[in-house]
Structures are given as C-alpha cells and as structure tokens.
PDB file of N, CA and C in Angstrom:
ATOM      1  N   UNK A   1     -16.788  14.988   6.355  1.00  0.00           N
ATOM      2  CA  UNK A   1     -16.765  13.764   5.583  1.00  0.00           C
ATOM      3  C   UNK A   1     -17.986  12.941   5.995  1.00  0.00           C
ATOM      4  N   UNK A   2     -18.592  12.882   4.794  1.00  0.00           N
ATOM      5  CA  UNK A   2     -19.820  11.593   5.715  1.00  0.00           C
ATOM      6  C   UNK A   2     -19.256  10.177   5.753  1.00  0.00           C
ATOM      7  N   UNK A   3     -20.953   9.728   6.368  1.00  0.00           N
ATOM      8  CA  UNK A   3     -20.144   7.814   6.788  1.00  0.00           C
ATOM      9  C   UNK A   3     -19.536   7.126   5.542  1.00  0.00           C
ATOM     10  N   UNK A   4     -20.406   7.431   4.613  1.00  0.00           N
ATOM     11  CA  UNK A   4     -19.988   6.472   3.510  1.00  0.00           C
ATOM     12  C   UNK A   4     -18.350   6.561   2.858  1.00  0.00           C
ATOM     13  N   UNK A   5     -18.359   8.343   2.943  1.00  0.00           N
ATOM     14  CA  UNK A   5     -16.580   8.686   2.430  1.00  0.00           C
ATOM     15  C   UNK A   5     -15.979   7.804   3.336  1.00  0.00           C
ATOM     16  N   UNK A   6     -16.093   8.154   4.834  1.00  0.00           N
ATOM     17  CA  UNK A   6     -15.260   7.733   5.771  1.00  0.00           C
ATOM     18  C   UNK A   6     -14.604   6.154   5.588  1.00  0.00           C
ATOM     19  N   UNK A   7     -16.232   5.157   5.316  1.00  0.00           N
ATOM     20  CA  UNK A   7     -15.790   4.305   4.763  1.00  0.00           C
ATOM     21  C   UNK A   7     -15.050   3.859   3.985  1.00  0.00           C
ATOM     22  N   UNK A   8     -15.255   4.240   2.861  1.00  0.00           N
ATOM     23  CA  UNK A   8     -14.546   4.262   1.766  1.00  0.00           C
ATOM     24  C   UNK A   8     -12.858   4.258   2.207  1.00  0.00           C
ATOM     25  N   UNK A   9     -12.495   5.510   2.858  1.00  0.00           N
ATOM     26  CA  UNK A   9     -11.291   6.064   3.012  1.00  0.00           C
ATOM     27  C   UNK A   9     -10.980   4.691   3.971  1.00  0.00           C
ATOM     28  N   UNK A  10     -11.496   4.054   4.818  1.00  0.00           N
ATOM     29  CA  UNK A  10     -11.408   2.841   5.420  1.00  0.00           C
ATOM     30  C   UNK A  10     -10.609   1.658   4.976  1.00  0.00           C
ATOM     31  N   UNK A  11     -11.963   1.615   3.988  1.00  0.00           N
ATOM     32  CA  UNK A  11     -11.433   0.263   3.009  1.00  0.00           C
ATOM     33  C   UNK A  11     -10.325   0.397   2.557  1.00  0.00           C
ATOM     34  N   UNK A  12     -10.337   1.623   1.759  1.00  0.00           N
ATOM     35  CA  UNK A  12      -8.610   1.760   0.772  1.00  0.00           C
ATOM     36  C   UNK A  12      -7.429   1.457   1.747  1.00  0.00           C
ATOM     37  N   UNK A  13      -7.471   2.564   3.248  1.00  0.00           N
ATOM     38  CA  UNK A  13      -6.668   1.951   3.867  1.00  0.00           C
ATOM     39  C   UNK A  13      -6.236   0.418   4.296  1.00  0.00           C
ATOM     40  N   UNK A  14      -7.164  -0.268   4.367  1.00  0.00           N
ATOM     41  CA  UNK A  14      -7.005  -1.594   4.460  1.00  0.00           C
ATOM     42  C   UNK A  14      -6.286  -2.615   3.154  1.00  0.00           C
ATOM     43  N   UNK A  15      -6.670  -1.925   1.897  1.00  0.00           N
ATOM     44  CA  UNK A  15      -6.548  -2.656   0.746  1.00  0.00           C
ATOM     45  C   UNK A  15      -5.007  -2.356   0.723  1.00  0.00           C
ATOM     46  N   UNK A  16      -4.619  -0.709   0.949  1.00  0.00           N
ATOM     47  CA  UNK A  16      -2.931  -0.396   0.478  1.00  0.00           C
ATOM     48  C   UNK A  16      -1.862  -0.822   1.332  1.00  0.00           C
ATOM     49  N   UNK A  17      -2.747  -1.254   2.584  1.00  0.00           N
ATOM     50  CA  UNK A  17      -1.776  -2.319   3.872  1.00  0.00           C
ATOM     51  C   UNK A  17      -1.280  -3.158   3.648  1.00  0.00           C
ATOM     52  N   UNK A  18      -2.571  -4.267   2.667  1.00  0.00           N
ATOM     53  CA  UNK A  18      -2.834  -5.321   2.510  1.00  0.00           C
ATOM     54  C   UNK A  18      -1.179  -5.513   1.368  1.00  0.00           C
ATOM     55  N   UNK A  19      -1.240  -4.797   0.420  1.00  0.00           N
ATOM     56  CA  UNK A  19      -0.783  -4.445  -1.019  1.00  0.00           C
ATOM     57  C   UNK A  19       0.257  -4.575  -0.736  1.00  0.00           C
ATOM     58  N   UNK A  20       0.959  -3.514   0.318  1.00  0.00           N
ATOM     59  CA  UNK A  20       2.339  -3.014   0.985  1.00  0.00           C
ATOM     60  C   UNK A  20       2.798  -4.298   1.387  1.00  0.00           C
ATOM     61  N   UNK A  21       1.862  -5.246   2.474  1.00  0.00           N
ATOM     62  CA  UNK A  21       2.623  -5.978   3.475  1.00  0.00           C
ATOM     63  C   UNK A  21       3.067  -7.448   2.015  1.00  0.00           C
ATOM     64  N   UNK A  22       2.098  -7.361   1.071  1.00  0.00           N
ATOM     65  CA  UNK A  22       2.040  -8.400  -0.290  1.00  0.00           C
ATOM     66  C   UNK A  22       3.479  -8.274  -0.816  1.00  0.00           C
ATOM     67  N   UNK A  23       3.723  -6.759  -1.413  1.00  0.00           N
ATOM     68  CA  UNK A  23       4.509  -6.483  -2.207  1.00  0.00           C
ATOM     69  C   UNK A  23       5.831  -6.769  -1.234  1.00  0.00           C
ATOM     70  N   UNK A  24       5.936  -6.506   0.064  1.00  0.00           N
ATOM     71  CA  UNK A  24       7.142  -6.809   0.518  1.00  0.00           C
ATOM     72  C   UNK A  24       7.492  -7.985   1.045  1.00  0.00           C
ATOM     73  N   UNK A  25       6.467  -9.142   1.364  1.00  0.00           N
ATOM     74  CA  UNK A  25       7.189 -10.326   1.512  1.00  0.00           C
ATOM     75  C   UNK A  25       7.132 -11.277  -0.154  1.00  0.00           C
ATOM     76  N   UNK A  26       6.395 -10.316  -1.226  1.00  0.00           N
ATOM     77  CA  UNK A  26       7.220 -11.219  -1.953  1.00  0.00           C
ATOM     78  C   UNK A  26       8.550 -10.863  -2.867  1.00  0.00           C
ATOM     79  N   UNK A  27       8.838  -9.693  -2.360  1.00  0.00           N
ATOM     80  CA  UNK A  27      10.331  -8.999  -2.940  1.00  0.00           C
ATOM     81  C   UNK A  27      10.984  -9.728  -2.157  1.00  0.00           C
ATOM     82  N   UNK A  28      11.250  -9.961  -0.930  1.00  0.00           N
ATOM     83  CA  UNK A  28      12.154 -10.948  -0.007  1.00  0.00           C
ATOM     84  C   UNK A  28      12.404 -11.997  -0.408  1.00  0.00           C
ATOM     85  N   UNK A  29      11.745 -13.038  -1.420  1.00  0.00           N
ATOM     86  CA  UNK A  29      11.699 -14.245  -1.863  1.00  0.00           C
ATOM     87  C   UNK A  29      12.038 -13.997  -3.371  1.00  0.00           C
ATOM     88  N   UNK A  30      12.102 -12.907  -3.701  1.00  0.00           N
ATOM     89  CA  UNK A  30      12.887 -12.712  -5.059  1.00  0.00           C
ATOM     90  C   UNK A  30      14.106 -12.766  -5.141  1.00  0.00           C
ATOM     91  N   UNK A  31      14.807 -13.714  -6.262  1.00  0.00           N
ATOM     92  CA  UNK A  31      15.888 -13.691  -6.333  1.00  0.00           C
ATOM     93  C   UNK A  31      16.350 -12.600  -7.054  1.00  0.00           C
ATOM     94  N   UNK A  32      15.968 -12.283  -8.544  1.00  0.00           N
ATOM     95  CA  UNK A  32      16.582 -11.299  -9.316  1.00  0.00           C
ATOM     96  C   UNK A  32      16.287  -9.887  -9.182  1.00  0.00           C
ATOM     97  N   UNK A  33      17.571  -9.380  -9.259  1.00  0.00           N
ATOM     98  CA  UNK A  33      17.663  -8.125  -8.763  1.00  0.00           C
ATOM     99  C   UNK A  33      16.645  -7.196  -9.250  1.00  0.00           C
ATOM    100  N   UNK A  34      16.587  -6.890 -10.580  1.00  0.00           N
ATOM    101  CA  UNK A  34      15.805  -5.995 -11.351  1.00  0.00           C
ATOM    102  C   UNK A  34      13.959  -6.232 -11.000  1.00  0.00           C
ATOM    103  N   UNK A  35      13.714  -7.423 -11.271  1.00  0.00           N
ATOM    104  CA  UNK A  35      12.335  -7.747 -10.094  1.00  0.00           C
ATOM    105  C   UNK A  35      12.061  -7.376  -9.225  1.00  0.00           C
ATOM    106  N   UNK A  36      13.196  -7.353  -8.304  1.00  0.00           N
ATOM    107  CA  UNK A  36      13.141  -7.366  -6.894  1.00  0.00           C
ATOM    108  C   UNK A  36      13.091  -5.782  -6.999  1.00  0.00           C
ATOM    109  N   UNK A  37      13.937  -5.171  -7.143  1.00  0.00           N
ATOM    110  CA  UNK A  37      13.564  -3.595  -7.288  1.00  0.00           C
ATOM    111  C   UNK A  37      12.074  -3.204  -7.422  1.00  0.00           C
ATOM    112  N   UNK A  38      11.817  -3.543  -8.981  1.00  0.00           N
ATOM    113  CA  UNK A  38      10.455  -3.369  -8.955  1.00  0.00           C
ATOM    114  C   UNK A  38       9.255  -3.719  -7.878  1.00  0.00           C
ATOM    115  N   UNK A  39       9.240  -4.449  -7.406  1.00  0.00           N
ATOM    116  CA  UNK A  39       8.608  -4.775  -6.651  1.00  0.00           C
ATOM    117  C   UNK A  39       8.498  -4.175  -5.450  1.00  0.00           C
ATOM    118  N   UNK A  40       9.772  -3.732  -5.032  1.00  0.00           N
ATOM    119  CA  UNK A  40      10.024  -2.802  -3.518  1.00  0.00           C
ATOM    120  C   UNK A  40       9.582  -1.670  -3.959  1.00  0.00           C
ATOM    121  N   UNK A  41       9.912  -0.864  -5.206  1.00  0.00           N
ATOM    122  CA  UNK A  41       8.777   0.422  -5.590  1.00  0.00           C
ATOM    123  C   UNK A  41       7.600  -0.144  -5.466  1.00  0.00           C
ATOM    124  N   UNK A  42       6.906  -0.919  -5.791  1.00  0.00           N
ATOM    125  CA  UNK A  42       5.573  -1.568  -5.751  1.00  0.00           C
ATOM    126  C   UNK A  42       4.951  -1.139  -4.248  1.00  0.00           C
ATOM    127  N   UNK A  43       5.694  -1.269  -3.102  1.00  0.00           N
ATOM    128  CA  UNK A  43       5.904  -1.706  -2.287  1.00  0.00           C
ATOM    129  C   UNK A  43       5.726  -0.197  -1.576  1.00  0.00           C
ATOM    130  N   UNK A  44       6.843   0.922  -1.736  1.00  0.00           N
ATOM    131  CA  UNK A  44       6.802   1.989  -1.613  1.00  0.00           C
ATOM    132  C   UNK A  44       5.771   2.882  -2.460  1.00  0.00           C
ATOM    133  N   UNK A  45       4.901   2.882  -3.302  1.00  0.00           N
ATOM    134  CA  UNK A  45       3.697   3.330  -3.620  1.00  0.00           C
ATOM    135  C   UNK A  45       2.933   3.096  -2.969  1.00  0.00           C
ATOM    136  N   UNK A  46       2.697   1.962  -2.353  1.00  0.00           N
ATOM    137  CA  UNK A  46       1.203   1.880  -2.086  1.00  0.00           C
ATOM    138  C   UNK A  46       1.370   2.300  -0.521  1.00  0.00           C
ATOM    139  N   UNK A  47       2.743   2.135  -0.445  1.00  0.00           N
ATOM    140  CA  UNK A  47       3.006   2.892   1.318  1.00  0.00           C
ATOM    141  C   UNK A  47       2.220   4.053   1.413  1.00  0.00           C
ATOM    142  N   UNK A  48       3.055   4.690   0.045  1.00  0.00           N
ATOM    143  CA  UNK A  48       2.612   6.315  -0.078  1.00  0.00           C
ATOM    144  C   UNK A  48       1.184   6.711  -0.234  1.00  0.00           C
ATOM    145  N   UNK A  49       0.483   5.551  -1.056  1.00  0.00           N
ATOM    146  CA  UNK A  49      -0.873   5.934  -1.106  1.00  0.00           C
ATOM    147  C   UNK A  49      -1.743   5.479   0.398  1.00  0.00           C
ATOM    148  N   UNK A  50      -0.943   4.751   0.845  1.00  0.00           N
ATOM    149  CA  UNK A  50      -1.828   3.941   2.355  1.00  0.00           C
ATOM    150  C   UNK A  50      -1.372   5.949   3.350  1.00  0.00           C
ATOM    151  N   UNK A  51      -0.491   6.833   3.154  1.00  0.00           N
ATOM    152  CA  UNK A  51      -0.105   7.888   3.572  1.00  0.00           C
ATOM    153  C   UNK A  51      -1.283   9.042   3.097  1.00  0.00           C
ATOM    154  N   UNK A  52      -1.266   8.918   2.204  1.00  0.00           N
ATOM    155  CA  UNK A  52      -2.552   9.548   1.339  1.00  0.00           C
ATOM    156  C   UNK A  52      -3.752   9.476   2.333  1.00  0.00           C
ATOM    157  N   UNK A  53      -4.005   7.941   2.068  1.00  0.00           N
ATOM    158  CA  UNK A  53      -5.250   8.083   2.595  1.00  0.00           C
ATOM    159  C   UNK A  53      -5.622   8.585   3.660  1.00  0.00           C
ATOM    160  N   UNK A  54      -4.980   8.298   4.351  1.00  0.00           N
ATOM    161  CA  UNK A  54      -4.306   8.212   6.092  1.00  0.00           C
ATOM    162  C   UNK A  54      -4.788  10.118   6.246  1.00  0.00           C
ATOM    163  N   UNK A  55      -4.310  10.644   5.635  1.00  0.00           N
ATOM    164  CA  UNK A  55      -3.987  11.801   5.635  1.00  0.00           C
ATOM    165  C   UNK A  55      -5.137  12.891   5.359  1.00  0.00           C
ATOM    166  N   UNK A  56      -6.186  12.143   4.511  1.00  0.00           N
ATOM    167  CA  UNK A  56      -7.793  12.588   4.724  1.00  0.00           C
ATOM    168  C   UNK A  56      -8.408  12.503   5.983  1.00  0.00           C
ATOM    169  N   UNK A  57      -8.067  11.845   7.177  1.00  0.00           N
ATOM    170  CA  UNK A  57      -8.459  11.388   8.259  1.00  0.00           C
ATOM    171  C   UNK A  57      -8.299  12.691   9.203  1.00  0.00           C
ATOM    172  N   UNK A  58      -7.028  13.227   8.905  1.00  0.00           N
ATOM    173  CA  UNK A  58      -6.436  14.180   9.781  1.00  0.00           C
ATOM    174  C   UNK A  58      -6.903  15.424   9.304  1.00  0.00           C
TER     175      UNK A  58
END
C-alpha cells in the first residue's frame, strides 16, 4: 500500500468513527421508535465500514 492509500484508509477511518460515535449519541436522544431504529442501523453501518477499513490495514 503506498503513503497516499495508507492515508486515505486513515482518514476514512477517522470519518466512520466520527459517523458511528454521531449516529449513536443522537439515537439516545431520540424519542420515536421507528427513527430511533433507523438511526442505530445508521450507526451499525458505518461500524461495519469503520471494520472494512480497519481490515485493509491487516
């Protein structure tokens, strides 16, 4: 992988952290259910993609 991929793969990790830690404190402050769902998938994607990325590393 060169520097620049590496980077790259960097940033995203940082952005799908960012996304994850977003999406789950504002499902906590949701009242309605069906929102709130959505949002915790929201939440669990970008986990999965922050796993992804993660996973080019290794």
């Amino acid at each position: 992988m060169t520097e620049k991929e590496l980077l790259y793969v960097q940033d995203a990790l940082g952005h799908e952290q960012y996304f994850q830690t977003q999406c789950k404190e504002t499902a906590g402050r949701i009242q309605d259910p069906e929102l709130k769902s959505c949002v915790q998938q929201l939440s669990e994607k970008h986990r999965d993609l922050f796993q992804s990325f993660y996973g080019l590393l290794g």
